[in-house]
C-alpha atoms as a PDB file:
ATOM      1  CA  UNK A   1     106.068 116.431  82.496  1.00  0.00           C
ATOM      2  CA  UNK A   2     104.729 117.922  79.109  1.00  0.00           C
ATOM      3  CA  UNK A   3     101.743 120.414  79.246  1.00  0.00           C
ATOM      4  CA  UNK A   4      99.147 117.251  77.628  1.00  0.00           C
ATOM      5  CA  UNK A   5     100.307 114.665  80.162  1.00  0.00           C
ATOM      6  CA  UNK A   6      99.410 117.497  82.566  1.00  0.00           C
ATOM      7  CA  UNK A   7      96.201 118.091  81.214  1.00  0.00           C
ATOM      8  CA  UNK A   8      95.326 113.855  80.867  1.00  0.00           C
ATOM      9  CA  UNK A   9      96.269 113.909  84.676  1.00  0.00           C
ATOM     10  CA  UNK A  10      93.750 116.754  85.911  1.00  0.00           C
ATOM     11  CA  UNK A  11      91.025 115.428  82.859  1.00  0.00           C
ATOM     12  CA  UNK A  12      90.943 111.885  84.976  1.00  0.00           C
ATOM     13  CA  UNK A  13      90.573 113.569  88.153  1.00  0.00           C
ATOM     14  CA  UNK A  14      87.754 115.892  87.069  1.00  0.00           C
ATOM     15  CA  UNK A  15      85.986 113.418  85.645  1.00  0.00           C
ATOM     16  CA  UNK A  16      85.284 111.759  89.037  1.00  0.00           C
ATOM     17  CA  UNK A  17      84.070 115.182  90.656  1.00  0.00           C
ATOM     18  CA  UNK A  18      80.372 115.537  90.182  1.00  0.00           C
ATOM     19  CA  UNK A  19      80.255 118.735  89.572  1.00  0.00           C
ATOM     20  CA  UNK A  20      78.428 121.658  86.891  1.00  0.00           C
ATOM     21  CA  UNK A  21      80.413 124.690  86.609  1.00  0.00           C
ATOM     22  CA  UNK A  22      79.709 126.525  83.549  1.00  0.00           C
ATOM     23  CA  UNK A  23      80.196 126.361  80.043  1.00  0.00           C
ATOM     24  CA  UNK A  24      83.719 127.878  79.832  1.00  0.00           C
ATOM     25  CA  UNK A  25      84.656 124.820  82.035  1.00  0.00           C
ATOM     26  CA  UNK A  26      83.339 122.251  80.381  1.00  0.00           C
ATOM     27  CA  UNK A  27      84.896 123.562  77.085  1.00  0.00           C
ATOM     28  CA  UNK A  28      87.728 123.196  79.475  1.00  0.00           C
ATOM     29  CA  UNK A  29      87.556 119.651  80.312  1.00  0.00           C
ATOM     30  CA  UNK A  30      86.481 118.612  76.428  1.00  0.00           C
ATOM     31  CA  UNK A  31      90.088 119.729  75.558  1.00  0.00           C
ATOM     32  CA  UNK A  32      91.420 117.979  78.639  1.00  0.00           C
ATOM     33  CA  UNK A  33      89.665 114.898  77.275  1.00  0.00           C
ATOM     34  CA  UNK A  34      90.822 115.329  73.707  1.00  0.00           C
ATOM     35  CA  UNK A  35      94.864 115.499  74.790  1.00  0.00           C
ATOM     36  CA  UNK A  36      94.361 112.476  76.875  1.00  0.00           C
ATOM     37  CA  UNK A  37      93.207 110.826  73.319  1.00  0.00           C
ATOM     38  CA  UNK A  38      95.476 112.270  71.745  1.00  0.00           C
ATOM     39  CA  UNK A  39      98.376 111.295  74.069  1.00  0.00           C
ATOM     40  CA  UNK A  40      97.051 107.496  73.914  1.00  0.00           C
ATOM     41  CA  UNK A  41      97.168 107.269  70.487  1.00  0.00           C
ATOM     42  CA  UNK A  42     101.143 108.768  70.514  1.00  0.00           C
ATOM     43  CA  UNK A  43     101.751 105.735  72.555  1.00  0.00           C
ATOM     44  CA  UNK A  44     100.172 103.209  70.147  1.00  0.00           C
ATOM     45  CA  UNK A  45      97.530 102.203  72.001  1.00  0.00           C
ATOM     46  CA  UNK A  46      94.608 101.421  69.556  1.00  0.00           C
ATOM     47  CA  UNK A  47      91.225 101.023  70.674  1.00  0.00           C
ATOM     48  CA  UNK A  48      90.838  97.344  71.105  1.00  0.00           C
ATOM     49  CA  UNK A  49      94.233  97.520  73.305  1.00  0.00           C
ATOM     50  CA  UNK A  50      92.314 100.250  75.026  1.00  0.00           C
ATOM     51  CA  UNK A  51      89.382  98.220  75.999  1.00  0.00           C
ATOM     52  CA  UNK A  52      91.070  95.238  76.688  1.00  0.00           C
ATOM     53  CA  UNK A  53      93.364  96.860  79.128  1.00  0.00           C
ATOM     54  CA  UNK A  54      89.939  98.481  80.899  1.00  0.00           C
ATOM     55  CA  UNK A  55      88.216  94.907  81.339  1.00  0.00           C
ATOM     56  CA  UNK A  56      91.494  93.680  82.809  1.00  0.00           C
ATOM     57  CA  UNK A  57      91.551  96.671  85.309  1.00  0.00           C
ATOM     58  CA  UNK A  58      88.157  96.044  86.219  1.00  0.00           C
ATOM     59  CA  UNK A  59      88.785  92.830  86.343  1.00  0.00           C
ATOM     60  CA  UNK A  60      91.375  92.958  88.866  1.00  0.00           C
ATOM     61  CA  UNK A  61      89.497  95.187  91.113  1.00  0.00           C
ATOM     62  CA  UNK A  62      86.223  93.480  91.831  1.00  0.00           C
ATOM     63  CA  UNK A  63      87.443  92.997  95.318  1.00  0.00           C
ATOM     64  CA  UNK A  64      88.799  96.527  97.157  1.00  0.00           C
ATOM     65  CA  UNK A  65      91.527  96.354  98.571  1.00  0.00           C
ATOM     66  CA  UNK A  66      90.180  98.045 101.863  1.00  0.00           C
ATOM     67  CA  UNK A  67      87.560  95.234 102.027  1.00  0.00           C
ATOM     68  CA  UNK A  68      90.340  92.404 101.304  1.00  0.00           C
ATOM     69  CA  UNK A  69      92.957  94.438 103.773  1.00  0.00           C
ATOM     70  CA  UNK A  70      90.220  94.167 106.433  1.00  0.00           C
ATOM     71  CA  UNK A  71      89.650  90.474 105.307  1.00  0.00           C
ATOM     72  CA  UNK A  72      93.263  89.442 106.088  1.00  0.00           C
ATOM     73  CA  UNK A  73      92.973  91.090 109.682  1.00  0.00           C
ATOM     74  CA  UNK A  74      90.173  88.978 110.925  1.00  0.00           C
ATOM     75  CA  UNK A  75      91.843  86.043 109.623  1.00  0.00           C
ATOM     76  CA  UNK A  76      95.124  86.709 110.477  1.00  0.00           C
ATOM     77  CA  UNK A  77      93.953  86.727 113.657  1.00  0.00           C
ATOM     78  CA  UNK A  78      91.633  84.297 113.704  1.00  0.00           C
ATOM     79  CA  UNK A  79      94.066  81.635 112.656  1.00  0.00           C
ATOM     80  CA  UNK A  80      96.430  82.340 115.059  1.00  0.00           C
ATOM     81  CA  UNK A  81      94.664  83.414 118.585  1.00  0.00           C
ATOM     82  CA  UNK A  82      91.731  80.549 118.447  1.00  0.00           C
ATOM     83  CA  UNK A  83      94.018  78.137 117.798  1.00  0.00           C
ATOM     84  CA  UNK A  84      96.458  78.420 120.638  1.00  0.00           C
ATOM     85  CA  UNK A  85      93.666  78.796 122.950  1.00  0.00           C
ATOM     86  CA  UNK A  86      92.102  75.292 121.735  1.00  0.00           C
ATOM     87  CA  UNK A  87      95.918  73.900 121.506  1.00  0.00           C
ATOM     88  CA  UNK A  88      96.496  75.279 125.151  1.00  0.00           C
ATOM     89  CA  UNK A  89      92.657  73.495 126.339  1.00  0.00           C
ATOM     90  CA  UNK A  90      93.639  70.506 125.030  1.00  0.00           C
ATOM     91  CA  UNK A  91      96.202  70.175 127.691  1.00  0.00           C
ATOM     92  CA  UNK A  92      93.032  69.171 130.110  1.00  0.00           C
ATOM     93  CA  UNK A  93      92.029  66.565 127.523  1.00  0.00           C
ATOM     94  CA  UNK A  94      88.557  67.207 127.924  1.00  0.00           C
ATOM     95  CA  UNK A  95      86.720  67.684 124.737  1.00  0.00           C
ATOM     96  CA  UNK A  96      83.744  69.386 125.611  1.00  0.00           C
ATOM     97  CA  UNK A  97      85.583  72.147 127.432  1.00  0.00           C
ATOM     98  CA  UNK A  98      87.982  72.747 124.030  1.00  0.00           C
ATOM     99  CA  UNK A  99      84.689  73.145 121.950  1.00  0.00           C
ATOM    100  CA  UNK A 100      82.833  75.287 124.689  1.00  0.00           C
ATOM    101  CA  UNK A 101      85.976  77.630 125.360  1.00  0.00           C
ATOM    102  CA  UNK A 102      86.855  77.991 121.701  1.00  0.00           C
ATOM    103  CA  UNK A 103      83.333  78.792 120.746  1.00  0.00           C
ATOM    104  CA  UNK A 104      83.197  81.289 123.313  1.00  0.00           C
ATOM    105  CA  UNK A 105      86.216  82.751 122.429  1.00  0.00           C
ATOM    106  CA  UNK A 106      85.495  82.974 118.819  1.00  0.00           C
ATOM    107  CA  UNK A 107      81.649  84.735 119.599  1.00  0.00           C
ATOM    108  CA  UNK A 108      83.510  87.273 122.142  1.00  0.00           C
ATOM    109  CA  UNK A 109      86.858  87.464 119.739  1.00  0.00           C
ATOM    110  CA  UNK A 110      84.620  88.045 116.448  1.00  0.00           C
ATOM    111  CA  UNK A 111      82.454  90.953 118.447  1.00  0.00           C
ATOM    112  CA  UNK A 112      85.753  92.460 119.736  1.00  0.00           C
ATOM    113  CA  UNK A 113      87.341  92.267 116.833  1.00  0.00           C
ATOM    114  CA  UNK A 114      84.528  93.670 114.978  1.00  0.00           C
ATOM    115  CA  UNK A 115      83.720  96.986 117.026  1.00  0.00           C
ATOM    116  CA  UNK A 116      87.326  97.739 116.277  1.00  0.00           C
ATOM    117  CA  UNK A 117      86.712  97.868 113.049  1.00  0.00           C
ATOM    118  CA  UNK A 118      84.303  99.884 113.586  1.00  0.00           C
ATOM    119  CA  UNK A 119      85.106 102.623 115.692  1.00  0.00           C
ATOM    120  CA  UNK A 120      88.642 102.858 113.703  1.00  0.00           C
ATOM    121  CA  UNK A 121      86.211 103.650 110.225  1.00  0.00           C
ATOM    122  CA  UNK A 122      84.235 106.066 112.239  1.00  0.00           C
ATOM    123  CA  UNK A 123      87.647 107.558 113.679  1.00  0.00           C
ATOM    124  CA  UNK A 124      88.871 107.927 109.818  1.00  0.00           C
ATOM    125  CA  UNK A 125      85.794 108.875 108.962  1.00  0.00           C
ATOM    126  CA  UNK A 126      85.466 112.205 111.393  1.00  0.00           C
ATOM    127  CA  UNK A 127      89.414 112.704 110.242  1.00  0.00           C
ATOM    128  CA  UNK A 128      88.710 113.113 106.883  1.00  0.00           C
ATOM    129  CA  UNK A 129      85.178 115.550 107.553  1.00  0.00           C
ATOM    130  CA  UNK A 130      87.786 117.812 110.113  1.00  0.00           C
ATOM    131  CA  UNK A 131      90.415 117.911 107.405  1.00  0.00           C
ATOM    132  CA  UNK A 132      88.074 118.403 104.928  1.00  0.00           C
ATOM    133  CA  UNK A 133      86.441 121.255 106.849  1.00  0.00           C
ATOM    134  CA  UNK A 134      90.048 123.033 107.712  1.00  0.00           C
ATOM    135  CA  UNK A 135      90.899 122.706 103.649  1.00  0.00           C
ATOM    136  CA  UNK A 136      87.401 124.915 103.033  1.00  0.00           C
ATOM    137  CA  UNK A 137      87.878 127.221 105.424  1.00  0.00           C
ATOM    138  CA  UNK A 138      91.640 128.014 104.348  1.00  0.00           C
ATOM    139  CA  UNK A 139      90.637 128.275 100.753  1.00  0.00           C
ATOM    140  CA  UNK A 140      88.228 130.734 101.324  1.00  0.00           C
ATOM    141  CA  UNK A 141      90.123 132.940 103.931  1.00  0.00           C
ATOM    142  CA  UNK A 142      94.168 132.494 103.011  1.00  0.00           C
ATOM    143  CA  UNK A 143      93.984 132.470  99.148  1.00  0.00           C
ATOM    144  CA  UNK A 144      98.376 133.026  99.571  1.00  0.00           C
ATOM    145  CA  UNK A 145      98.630 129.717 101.199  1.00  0.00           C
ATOM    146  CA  UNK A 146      96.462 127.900  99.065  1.00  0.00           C
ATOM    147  CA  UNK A 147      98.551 128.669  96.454  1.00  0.00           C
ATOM    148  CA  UNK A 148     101.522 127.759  97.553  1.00  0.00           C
ATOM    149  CA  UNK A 149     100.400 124.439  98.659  1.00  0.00           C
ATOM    150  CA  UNK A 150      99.160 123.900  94.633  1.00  0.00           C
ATOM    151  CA  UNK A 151     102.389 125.090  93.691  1.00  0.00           C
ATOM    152  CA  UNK A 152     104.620 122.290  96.263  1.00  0.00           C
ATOM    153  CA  UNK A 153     102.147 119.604  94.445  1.00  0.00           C
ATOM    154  CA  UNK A 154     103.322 120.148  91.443  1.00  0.00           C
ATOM    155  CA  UNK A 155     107.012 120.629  92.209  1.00  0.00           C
ATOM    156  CA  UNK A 156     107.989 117.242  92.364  1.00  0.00           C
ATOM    157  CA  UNK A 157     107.217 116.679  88.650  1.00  0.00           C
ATOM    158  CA  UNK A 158     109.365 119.508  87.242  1.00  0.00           C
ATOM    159  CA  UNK A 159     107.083 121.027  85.599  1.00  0.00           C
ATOM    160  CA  UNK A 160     107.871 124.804  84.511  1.00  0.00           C
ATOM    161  CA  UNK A 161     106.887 127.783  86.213  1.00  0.00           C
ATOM    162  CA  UNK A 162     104.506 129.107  83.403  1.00  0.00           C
ATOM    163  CA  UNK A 163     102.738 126.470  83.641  1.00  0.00           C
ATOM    164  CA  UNK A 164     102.444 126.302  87.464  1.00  0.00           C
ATOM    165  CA  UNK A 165     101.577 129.347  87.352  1.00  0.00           C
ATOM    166  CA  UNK A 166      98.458 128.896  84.759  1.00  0.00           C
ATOM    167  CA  UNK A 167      96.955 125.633  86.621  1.00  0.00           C
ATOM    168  CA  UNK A 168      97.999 127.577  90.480  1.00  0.00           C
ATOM    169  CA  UNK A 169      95.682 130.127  88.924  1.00  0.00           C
ATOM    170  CA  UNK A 170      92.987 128.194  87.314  1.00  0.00           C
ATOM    171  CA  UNK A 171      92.399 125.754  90.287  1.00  0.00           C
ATOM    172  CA  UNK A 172      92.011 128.550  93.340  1.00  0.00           C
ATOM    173  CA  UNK A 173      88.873 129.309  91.277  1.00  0.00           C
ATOM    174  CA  UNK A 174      87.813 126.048  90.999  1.00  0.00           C
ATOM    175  CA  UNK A 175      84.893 124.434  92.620  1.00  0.00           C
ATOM    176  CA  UNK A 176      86.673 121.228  92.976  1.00  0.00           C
ATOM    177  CA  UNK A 177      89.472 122.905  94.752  1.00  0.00           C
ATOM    178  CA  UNK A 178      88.980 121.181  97.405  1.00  0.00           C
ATOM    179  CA  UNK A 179      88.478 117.844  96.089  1.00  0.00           C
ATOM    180  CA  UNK A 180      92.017 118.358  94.518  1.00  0.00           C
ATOM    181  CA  UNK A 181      93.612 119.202  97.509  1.00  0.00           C
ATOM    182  CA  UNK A 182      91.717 116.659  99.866  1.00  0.00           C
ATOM    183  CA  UNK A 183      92.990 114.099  97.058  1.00  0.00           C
ATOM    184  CA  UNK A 184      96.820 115.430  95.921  1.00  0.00           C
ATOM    185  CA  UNK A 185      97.795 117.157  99.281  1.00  0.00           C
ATOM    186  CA  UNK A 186      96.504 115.674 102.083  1.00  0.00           C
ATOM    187  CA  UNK A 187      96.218 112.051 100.106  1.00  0.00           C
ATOM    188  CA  UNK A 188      92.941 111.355 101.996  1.00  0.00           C
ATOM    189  CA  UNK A 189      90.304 109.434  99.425  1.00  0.00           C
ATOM    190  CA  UNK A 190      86.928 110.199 100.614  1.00  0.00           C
ATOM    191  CA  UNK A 191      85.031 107.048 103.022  1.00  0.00           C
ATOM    192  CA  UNK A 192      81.984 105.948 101.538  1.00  0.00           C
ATOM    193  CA  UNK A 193      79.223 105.922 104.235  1.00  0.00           C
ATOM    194  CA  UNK A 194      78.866 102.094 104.779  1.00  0.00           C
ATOM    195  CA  UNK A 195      82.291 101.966 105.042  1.00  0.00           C
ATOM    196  CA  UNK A 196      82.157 101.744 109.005  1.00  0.00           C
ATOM    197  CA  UNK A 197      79.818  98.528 108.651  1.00  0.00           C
ATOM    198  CA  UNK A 198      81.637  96.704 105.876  1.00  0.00           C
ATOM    199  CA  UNK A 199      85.107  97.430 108.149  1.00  0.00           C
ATOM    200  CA  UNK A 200      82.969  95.579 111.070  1.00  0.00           C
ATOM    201  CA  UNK A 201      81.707  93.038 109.614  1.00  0.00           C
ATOM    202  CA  UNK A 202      84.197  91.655 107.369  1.00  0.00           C
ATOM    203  CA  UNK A 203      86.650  91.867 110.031  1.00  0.00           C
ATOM    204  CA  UNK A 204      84.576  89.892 112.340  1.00  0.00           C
ATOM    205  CA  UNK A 205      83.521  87.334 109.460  1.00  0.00           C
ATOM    206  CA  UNK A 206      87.304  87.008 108.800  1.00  0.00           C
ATOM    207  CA  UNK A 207      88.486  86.177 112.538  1.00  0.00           C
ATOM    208  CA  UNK A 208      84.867  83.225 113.181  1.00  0.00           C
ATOM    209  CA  UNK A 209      85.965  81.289 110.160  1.00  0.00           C
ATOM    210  CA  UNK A 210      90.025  81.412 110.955  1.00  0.00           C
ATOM    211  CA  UNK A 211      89.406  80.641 113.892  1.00  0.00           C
ATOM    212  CA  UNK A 212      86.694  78.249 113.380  1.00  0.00           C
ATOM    213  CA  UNK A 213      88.861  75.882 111.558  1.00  0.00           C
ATOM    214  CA  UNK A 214      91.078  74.365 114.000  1.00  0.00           C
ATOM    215  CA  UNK A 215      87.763  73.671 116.178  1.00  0.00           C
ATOM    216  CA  UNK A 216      86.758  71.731 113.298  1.00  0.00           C
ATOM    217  CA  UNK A 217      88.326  67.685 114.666  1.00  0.00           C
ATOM    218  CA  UNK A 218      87.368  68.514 117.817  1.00  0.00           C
ATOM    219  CA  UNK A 219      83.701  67.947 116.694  1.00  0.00           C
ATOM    220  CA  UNK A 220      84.185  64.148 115.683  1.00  0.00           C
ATOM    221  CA  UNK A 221      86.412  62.835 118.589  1.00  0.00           C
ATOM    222  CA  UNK A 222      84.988  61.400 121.890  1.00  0.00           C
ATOM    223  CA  UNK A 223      84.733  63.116 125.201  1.00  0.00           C
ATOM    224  CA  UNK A 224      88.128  62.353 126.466  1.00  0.00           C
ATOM    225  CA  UNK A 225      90.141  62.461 122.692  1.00  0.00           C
ATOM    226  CA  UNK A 226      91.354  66.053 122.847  1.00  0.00           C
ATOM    227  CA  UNK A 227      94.293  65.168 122.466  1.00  0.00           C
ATOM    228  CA  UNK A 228      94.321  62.894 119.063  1.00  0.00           C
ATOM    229  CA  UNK A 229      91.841  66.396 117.780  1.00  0.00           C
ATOM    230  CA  UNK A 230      94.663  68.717 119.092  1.00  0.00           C
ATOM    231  CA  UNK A 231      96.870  66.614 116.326  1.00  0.00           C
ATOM    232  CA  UNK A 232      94.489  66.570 113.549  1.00  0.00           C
ATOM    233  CA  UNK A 233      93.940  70.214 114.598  1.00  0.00           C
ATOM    234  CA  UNK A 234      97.450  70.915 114.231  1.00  0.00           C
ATOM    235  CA  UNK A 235      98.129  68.927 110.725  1.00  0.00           C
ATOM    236  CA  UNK A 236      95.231  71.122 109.508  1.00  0.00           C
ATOM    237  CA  UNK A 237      95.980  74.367 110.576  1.00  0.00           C
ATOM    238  CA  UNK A 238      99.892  74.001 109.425  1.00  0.00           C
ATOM    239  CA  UNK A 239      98.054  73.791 105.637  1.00  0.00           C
ATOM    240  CA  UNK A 240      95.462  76.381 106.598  1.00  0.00           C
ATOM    241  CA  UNK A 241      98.434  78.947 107.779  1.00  0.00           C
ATOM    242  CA  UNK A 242     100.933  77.872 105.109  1.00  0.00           C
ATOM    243  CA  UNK A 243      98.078  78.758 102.253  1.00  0.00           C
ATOM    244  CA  UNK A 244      96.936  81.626 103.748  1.00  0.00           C
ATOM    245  CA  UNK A 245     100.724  82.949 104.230  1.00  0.00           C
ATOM    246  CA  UNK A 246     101.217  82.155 100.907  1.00  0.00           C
ATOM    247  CA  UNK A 247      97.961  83.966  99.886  1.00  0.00           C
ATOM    248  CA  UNK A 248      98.282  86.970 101.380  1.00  0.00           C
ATOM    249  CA  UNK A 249     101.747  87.659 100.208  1.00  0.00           C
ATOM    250  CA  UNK A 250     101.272  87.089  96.290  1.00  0.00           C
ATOM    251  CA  UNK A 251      98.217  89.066  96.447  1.00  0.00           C
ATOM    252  CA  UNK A 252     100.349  91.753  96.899  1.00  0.00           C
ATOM    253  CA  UNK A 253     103.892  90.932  94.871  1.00  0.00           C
ATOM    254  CA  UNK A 254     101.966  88.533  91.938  1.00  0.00           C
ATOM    255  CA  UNK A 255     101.496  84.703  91.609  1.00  0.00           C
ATOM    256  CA  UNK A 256     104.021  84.398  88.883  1.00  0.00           C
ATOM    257  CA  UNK A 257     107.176  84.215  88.392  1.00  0.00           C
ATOM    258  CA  UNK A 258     110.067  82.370  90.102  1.00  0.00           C
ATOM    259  CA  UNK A 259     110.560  85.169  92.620  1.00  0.00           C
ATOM    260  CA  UNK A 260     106.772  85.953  93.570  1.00  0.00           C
ATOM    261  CA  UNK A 261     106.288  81.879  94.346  1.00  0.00           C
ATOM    262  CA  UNK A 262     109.755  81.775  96.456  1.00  0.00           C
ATOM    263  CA  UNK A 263     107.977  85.034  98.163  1.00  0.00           C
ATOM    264  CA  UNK A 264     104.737  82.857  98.732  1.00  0.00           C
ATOM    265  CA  UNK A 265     106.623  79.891 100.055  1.00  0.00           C
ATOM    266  CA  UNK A 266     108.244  82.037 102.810  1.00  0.00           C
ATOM    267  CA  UNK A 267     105.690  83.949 103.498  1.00  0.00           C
ATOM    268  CA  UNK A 268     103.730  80.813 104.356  1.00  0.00           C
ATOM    269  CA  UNK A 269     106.195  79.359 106.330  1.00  0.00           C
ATOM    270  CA  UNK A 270     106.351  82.518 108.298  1.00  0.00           C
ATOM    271  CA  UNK A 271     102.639  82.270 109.101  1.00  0.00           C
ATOM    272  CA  UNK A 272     102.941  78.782 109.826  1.00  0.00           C
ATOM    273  CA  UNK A 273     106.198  79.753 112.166  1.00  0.00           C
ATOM    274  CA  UNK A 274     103.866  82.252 114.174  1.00  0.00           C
ATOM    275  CA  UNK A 275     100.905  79.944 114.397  1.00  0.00           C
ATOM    276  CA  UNK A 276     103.492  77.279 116.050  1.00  0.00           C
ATOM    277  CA  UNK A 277     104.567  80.027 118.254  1.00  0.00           C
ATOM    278  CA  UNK A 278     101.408  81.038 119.289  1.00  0.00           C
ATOM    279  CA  UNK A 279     100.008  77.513 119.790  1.00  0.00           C
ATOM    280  CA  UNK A 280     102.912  76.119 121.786  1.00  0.00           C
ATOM    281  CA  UNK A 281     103.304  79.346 124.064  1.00  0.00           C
ATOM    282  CA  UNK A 282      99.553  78.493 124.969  1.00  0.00           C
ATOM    283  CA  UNK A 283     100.103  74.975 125.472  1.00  0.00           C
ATOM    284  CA  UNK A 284     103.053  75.604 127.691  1.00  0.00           C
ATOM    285  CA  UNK A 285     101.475  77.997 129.966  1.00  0.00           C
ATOM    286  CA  UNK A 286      98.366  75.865 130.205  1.00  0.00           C
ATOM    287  CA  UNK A 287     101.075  73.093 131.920  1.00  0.00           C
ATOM    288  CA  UNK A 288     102.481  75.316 133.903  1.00  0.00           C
ATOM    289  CA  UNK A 289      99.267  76.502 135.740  1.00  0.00           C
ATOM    290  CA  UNK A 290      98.592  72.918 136.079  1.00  0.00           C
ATOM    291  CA  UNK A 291     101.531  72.216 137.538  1.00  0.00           C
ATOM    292  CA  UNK A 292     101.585  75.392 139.836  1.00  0.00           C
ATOM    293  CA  UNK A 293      97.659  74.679 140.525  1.00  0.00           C
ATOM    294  CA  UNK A 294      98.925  70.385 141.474  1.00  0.00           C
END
């Protein structure tokens, strides 16, 4: 790793830090600014290329990816538990008691589902406030092992001991030490505060309206038709699964390409696989209490 690469990579993170040390430092960061120019334009990257590239970054990230991780939860499970449940009711072929037990399931699964969210933000959040807290109080007190630890960041880059040396140097008198270690060493970004309620309530958004579609025929059937539901129920949930399986696994490897959509195909089939599983295990169990209860 040369000394501007270096430079470009500690000028991005400063620049996030909101911070007002001095004027030596911000002569500091000017230069750090100036190699990472200079660097792009080694590359060949003209300006136009520049900004283009930015819009389609941006572009790409107008959903987080913690919001759409927490999305894919709820459904996930909404599309899966919901429906065997209504699958397994529909054994009794009484409509009414589908609709009212899945609707009841889906208000007490969507509140569940929801606080679990929550509490496991809160948990990360009072994680990252006691790590944060330990990473102060070493800096201050065991300057020795501070430096170290900035010195094992940089090792895996190869980058030559001068230089270590200089930066090791530079950043224990830093006032976004911390922020460098709490991002580079212990890899923990920083929660926003409403990260807790997004967590909850996308999570239990996700699971209602997963697992509000297979409820869906049940609503335009007669009293006694669960059955003939449970099979539209079923037709639609095999595309609902198969899409979302598809989905959720070319968000992550790409939608094109031969390999990505062969990727997509299996990875719907695998949700639709589990959602079979899920719905038949409840049906079959359903029987058998019948049976036991006859």
């Amino acid at each position: 790793m040369s000394m501007v690469s270096l430079k470009s990579l500690l000028s991005q993170f400063w620049s996030i830090s909101a911070t007002n040390s001095g004027h030596a430092e911000k002569e500091s960061r000017l230069s750090f600014r100036t190699d990472s120019c200079d660097l792009q334009l080694e590359t060949g990257l003209d300006s136009s290329g520049a900004r283009s590239s930015s819009r389609e970054i941006r572009s790409f990230t107008v959903v987080h990816a913690r919001v759409l991780s927490d999305a894919i939860i709820g459904l996930s499970d909404g599309l899966t538990v919901p429906f065997a449940l209504t699958a397994g009711l529909s054994t009794l072929e009484d409509t009414k008691v589908v609709v009212l037990g899945g609707m009841a399931e889906l208000i007490a699964g969507s509140i569940s589902m929801g606080l679990g969210g929550y509490l496991a933000a809160k948990s990360e959040e009072q994680s990252y406030r006691a790590t944060l807290k330990q990473t102060r109080e070493q800096t201050v007190t065991d300057l020795s092992s501070t430096a170290a630890i900035i010195s094992d960041i940089f090792a895996p880059y190869d980058v030559p001991s001068t230089i270590v040396a200089d930066l090791t140097a530079y950043l224990s008198v830093s006032p976004n030490l911390d922020s460098f270690l709490m991002t580079f060493y212990h890899t923990l970004p920083e929660p926003s505060e409403s990260r807790a309620l997004n967590c909850a309530l996308t999570i239990a958004l996700g699971y209602f309206v997963g697992g509000f579609v297979p409820l869906v025929p049940y609503f335009f059937v007669g009293p006694h038709e669960a059955l003939c539901a449970l099979r539209w129920s079923i037709s639609v949930m095999v595309v609902f699964l198969f899409l979302f399986g598809y989905g959720k696994t070319c968000l992550v490897s790409g939608w094109r390409g031969q390999q990505n959509i062969r990727s997509g195909i299996i990875g719907g089939i695998q949700m639709v696989v589990v959602g079979g599983i899920a719905a038949g295990s409840a049906m079959a169990l359903v029987k058998a209490f019948q049976v036991l209860g006859s």
